[in-house]
Protein backbone atom coordinates (compact mmCIF):
# COMPACT_ATOMS: atom_id res chain seq x y z
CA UNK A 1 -26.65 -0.26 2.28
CA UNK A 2 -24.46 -0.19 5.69
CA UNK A 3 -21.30 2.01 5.17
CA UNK A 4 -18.56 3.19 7.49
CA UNK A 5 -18.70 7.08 7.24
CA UNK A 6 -16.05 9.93 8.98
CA UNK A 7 -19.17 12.33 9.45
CA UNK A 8 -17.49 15.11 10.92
CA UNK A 9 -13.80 16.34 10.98
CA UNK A 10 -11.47 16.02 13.97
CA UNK A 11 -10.57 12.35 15.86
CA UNK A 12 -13.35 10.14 15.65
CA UNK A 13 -16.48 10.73 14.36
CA UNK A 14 -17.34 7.19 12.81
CA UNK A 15 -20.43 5.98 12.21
CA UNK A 16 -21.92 2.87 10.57
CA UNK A 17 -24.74 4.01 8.79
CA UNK A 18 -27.43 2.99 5.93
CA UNK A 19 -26.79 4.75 3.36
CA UNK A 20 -28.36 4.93 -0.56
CA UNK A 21 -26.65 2.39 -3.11
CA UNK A 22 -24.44 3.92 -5.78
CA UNK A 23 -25.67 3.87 -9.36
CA UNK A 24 -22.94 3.25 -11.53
CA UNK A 25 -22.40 5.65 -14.11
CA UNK A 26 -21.62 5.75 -18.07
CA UNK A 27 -18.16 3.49 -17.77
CA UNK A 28 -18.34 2.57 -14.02
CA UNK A 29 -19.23 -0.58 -12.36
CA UNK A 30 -20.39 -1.19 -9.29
CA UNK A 31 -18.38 -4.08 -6.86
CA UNK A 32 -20.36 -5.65 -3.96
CA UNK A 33 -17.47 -5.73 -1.51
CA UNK A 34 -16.47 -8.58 0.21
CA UNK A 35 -13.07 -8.03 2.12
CA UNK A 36 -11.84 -4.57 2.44
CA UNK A 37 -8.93 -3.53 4.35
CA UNK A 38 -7.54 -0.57 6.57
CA UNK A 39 -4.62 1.14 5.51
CA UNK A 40 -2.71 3.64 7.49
CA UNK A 41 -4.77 6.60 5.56
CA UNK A 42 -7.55 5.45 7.17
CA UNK A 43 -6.48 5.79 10.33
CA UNK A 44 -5.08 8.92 9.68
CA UNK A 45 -8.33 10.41 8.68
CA UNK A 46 -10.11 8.49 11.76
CA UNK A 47 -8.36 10.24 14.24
CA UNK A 48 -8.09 13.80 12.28
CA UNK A 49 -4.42 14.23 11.62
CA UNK A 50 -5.41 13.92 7.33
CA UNK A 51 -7.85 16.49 6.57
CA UNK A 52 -10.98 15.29 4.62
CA UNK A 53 -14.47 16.77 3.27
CA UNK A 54 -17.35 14.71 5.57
CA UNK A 55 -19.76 13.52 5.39
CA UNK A 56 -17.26 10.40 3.34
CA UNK A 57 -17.44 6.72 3.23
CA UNK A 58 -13.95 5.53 3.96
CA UNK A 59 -11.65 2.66 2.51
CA UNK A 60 -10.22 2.10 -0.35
CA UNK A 61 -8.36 -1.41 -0.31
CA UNK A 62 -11.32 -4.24 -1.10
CA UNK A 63 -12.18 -7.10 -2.96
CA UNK A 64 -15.66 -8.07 -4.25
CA UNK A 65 -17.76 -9.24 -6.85
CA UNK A 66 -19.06 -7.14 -9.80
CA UNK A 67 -22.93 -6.55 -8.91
CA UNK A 68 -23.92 -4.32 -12.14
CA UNK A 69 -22.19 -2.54 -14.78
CA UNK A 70 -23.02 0.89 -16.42
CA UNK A 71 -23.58 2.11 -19.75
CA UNK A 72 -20.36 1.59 -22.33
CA UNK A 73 -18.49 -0.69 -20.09
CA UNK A 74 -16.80 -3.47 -21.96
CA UNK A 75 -14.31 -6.32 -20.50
CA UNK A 76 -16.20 -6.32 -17.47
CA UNK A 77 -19.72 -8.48 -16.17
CA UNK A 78 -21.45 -9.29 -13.70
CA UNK A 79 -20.34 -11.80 -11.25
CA UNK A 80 -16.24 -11.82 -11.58
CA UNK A 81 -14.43 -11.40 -9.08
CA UNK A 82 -12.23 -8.46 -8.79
CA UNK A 83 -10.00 -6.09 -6.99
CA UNK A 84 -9.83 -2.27 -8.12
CA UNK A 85 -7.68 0.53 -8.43
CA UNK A 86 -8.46 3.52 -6.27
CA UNK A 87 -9.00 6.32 -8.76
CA UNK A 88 -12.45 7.78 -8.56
CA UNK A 89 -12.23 9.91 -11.39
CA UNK A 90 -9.13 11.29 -13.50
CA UNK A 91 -9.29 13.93 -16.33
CA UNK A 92 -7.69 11.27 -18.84
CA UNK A 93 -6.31 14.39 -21.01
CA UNK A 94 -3.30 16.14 -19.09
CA UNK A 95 0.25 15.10 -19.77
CA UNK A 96 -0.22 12.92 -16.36
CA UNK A 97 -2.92 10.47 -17.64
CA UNK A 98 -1.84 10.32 -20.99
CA UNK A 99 1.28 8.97 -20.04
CA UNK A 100 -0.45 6.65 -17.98
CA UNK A 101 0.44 8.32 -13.97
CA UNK A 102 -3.35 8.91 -13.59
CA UNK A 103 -2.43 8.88 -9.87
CA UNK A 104 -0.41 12.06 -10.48
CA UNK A 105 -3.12 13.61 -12.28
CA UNK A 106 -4.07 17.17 -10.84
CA UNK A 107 -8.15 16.64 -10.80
CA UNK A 108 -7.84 13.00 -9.34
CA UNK A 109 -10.04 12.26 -7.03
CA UNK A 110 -9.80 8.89 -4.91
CA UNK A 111 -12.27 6.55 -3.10
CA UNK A 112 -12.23 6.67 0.78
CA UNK A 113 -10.70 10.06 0.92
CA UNK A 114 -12.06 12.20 -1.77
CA UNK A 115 -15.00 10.27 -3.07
CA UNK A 116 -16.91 7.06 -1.32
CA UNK A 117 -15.00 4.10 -0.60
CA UNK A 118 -15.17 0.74 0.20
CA UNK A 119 -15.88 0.07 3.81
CA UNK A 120 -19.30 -0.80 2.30
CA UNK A 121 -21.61 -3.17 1.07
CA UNK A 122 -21.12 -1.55 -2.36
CA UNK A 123 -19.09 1.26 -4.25
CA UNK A 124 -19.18 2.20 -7.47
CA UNK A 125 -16.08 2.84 -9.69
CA UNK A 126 -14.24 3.12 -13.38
CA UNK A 127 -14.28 0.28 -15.03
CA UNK A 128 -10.93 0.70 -16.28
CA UNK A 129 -9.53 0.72 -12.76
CA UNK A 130 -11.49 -3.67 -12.38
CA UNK A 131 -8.91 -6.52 -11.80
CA UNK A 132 -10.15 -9.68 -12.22
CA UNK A 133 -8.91 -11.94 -9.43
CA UNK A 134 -6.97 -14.61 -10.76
CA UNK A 135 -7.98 -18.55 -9.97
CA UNK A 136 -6.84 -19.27 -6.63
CA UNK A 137 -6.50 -15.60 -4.74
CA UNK A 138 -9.13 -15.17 -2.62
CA UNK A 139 -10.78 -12.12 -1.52
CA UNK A 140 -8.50 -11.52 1.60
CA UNK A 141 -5.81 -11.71 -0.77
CA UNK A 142 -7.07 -9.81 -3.50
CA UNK A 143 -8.11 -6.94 -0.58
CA UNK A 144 -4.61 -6.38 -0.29
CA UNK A 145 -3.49 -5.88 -4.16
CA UNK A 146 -3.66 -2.29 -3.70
CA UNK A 147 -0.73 -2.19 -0.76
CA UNK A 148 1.12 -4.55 -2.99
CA UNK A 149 1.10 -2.58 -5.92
CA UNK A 150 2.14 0.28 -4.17
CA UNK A 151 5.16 -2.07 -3.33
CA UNK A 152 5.38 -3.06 -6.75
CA UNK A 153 5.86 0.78 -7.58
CA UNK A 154 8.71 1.36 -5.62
CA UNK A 155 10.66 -1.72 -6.32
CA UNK A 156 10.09 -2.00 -10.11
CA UNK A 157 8.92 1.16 -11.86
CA UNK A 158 10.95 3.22 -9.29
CA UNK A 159 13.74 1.54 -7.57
CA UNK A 160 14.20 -0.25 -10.85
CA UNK A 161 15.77 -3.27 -8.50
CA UNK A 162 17.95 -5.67 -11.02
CA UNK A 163 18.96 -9.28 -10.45
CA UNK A 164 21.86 -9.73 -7.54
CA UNK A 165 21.42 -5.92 -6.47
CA UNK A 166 22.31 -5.73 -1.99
CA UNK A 167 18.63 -3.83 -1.19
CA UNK A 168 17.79 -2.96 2.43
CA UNK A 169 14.34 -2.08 2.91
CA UNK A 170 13.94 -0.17 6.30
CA UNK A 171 10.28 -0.67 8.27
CA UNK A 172 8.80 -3.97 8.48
CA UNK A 173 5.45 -2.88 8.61
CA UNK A 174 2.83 -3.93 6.03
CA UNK A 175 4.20 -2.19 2.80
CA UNK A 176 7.84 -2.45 3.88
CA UNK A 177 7.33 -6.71 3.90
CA UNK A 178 5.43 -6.12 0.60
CA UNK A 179 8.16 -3.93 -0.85
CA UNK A 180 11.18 -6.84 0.52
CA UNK A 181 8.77 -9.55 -1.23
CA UNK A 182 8.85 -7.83 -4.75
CA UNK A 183 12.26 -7.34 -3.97
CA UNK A 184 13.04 -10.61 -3.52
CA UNK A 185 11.07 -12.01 -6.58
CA UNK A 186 13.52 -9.81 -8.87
CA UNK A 187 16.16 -11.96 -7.33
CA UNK A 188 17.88 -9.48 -5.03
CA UNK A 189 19.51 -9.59 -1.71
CA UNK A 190 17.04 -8.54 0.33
CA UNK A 191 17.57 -7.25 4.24
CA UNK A 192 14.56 -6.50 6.67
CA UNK A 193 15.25 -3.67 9.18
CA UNK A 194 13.58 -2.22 12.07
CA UNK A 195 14.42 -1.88 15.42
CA UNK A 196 14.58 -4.62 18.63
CA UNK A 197 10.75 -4.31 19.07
CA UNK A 198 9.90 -5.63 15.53
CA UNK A 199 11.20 -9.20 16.44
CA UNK A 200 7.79 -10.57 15.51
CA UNK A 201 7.70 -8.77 12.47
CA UNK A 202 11.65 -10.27 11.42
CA UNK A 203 9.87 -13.83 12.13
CA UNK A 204 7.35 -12.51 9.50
CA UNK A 205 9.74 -11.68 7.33
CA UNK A 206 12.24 -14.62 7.36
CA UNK A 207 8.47 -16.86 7.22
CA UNK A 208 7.78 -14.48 4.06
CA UNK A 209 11.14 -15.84 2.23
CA UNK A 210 12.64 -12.42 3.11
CA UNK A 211 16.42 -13.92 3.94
CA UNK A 212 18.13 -11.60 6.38
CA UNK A 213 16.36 -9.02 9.31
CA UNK A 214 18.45 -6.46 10.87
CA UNK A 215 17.85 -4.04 14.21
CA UNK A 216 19.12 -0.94 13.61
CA UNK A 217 19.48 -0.02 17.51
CA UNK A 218 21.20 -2.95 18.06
CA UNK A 219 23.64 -3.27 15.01
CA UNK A 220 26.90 -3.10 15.87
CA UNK A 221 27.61 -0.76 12.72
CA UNK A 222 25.81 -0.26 9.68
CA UNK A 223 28.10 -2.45 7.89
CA UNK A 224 27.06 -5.16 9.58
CA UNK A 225 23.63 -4.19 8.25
CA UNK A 226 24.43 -4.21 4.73
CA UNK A 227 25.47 -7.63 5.15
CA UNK A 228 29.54 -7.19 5.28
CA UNK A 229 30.22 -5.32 2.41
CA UNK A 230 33.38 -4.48 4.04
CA UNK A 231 31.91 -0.67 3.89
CA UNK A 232 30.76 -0.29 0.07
CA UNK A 233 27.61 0.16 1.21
CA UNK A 234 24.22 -1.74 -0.34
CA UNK A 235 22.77 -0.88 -3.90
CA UNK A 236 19.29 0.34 -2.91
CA UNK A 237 17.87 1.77 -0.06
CA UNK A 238 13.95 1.62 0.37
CA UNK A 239 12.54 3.61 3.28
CA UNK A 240 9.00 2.58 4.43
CA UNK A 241 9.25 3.89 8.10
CA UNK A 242 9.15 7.87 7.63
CA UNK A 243 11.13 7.91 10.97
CA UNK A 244 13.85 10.40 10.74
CA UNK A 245 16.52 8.20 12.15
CA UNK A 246 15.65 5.87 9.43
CA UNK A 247 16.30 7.87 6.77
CA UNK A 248 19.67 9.31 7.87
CA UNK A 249 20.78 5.63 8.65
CA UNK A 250 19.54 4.27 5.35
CA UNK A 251 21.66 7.09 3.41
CA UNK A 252 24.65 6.34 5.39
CA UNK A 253 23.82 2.33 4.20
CA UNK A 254 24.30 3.22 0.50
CA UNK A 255 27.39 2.91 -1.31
CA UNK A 256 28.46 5.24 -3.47
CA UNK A 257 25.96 5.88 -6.34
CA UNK A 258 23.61 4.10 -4.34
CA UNK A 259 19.58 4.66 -4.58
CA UNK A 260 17.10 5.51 -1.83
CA UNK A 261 13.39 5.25 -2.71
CA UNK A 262 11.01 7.31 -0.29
CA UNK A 263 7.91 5.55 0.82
CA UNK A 264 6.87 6.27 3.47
CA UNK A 265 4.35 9.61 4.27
CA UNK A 266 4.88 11.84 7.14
CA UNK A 267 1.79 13.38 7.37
CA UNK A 268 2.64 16.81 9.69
CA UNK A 269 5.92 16.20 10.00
CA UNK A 270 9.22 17.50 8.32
CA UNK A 271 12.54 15.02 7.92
CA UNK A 272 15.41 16.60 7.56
CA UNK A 273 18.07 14.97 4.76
CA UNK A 274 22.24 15.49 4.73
CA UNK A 275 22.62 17.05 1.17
CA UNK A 276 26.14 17.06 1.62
CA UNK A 277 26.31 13.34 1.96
CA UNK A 278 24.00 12.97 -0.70
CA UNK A 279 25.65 15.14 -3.09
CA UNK A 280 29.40 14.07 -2.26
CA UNK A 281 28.09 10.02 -2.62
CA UNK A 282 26.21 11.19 -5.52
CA UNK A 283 23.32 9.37 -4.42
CA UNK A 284 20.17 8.70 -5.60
CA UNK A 285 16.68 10.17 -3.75
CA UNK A 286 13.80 8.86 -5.71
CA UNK A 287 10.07 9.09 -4.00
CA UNK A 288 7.43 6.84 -4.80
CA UNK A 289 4.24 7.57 -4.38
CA UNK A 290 0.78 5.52 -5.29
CA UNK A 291 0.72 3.02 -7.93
CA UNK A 292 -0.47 2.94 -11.62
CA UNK A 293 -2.52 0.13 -14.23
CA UNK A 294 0.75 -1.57 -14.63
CA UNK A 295 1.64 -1.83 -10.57
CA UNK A 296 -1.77 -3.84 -10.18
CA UNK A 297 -1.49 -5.96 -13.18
CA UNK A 298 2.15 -6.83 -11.49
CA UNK A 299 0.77 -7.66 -8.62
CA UNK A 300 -2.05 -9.87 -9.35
CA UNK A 301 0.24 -11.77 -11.38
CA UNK A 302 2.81 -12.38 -8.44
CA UNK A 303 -0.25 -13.08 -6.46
CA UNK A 304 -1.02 -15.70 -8.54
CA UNK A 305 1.98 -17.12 -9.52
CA UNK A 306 2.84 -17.55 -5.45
CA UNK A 307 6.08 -15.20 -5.44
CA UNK A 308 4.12 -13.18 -3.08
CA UNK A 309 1.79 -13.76 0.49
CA UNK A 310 -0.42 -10.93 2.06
CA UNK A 311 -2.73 -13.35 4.09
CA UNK A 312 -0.05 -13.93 6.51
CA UNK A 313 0.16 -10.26 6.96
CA UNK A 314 -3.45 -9.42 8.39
CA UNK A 315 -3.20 -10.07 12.35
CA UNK A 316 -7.01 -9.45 12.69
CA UNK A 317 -10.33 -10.03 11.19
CA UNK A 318 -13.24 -7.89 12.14
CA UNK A 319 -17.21 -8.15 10.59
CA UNK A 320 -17.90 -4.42 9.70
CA UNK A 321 -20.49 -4.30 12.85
CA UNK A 322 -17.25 -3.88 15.11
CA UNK A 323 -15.76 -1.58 12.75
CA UNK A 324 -14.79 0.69 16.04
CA UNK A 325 -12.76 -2.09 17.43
CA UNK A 326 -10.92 -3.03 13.91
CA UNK A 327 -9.37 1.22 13.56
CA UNK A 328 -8.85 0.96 17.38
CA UNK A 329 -6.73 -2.48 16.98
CA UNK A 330 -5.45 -1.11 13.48
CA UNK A 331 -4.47 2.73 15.45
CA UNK A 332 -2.95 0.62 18.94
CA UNK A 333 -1.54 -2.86 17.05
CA UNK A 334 0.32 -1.67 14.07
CA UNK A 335 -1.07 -4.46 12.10
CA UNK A 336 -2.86 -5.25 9.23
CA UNK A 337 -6.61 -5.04 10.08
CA UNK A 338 -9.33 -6.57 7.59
CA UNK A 339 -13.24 -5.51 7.59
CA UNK A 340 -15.06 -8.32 6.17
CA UNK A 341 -17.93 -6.44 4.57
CA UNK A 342 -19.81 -9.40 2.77
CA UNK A 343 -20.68 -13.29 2.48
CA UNK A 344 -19.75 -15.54 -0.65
């Protein structure tokens, strides 16, 4: 089978190769991928800044069809279509798993940076971590569950975002629009913020249903971010930029008691926080990292139900023969970038 492989550390080193089919094992299945999408870990790992073990078959955001199913799988056949969850293997017995964070769990391993993804024909996973696709989410959509549950983590099982709450969600990239669309569907008051340059990302976002966009190097004060709150300050903070202006502007945004949820990685780099502020506003800092079983079963169901788009967020389409060009338009653009690994 044809598979996109990092076969050497350091920048580069990509290769499409043909590689043997997986066998799936005694309660995996294996998905014949159809759409699979790059996320910023995959650049990352492209051009050497995230460390990983080569020779490895990256990706690990896809869509397919379920091509054969091992030994003691039940719930799952052949031929549904399905997204998955990115766990490769968990040890399903430490205080982590058992309370159902498997992605916290300290002998996790992942596909596309630990084990073999999904920029490939096939890959071969868990059956517990299959999602059928429901009637009416395509593949492209469906390739893009994973980002949105990772939104889904931060604004419901983390941020904990209630009816009417003021929520600012700083870095209209993929995840932050994701993270301001869950948002929005728990009926908060949801701004956008970036900077002057994202101005075709706040046309996203207002197209998205996202209400108000905000620059924050052209604000006239941060009160005028949080909407004229006459400076209370906004509920919830949720950073998805990593930039360290970001997050010193986004604690300044919250009013007292306030929340910030951390997003965003910062692979090699350290941002620095004002305790002091923190402590004397008594706000807040909650990270959010990954997803679980119940983030994905969220997020199929908002897929479903409409509350939430992804297809408008992929700005290019690539077959995975000109894999080279979709991580250099994904590492120069910004931008979602899709691989579109199969037909049907």
């Amino acid at each position: 089978m044809r598979a996109v492989v990092k076969t050497a550390t350091g920048p580069g080193a990509l290769e499409l190769q043909e590689v043997d089919r997986p066998v799936p094992d005694r309660g995996q299945v294996l998905v014949a991928v159809r759409t699979a999408a790059l996320c910023g870990t995959d650049v990352h790992i492209a051009r050497g800044s995230m460390p990983v073990r080569p020779p490895l078959i990256l990706g690990h955001e896809l869509a397919g069809i379920v091509a054969e199913v091992g030994a003691d799988v039940i719930g799952v056949h052949v031929g549904q279509r399905v997204t998955t969850e990115t766990d490769a293997s968990f040890c399903g017995v430490c205080a982590f798993c058992l309370a159902g964070d498997q992605h916290l769990c300290p002998s996790r391993t992942a596909i596309g940076t630990s084990s073999p993804g999904g920029l490939a024909d096939f890959v071969a996973i868990p059956a517990s971590g299959v999602h059928p696709l429901p009637d009416g989410v395509d593949f492209l959509a469906g390739a893009l569950t994973e980002p949105l549950a990772v939104a889904v983590r931060a604004v419901v099982e983390r941020g904990a975002i209630e009816t009417g709450e003021a929520v600012v969600v700083i870095g209209p990239g993929t995840i932050g629009l994701l993270v301001a669309q869950v948002a929005v569907s728990r009926s908060a008051t949801v701004t956008a913020v970036g900077l002057a340059r994202h101005e075709a990302r706040f046309r996203l976002a207002r197209e998205l249903g996202i209400p108000r966009t905000a620059a924050l190097d052209v604000a006239a004060s941060l009160d005028e971010i949080a909407g004229g709150r006459d400076g209370l300050g906004v509920d919830v903070v949720i950073e998805c930029s990593g930039a360290p202006d970001a997050v010193a502007a986004g604690l300044r945004l919250l009013r007292k008691g306030g929340r910030m949820i951390l997003v965003a990685f910062t692979p090699g780099r350290t941002v620095p926080m004002d305790l002091d502020l923190v402590v004397q506003r008594e706000l807040a800092v909650v990270a959010s990292r990954g997803k679980r079983s119940t983030c994905f079963r969220i997020a199929l169901d908002l897929l479903g139900r409409g509350r939430v788009r992804t297809s408008p967020l992929v700005s290019h389409r690539f077959p995975i023969d000109a894999y080279a060009a979709a991580f250099e338009t994904a590492e120069q653009s910004g931008t979602k970038v899709v691989v579109e690994v199969g037909g049907g």
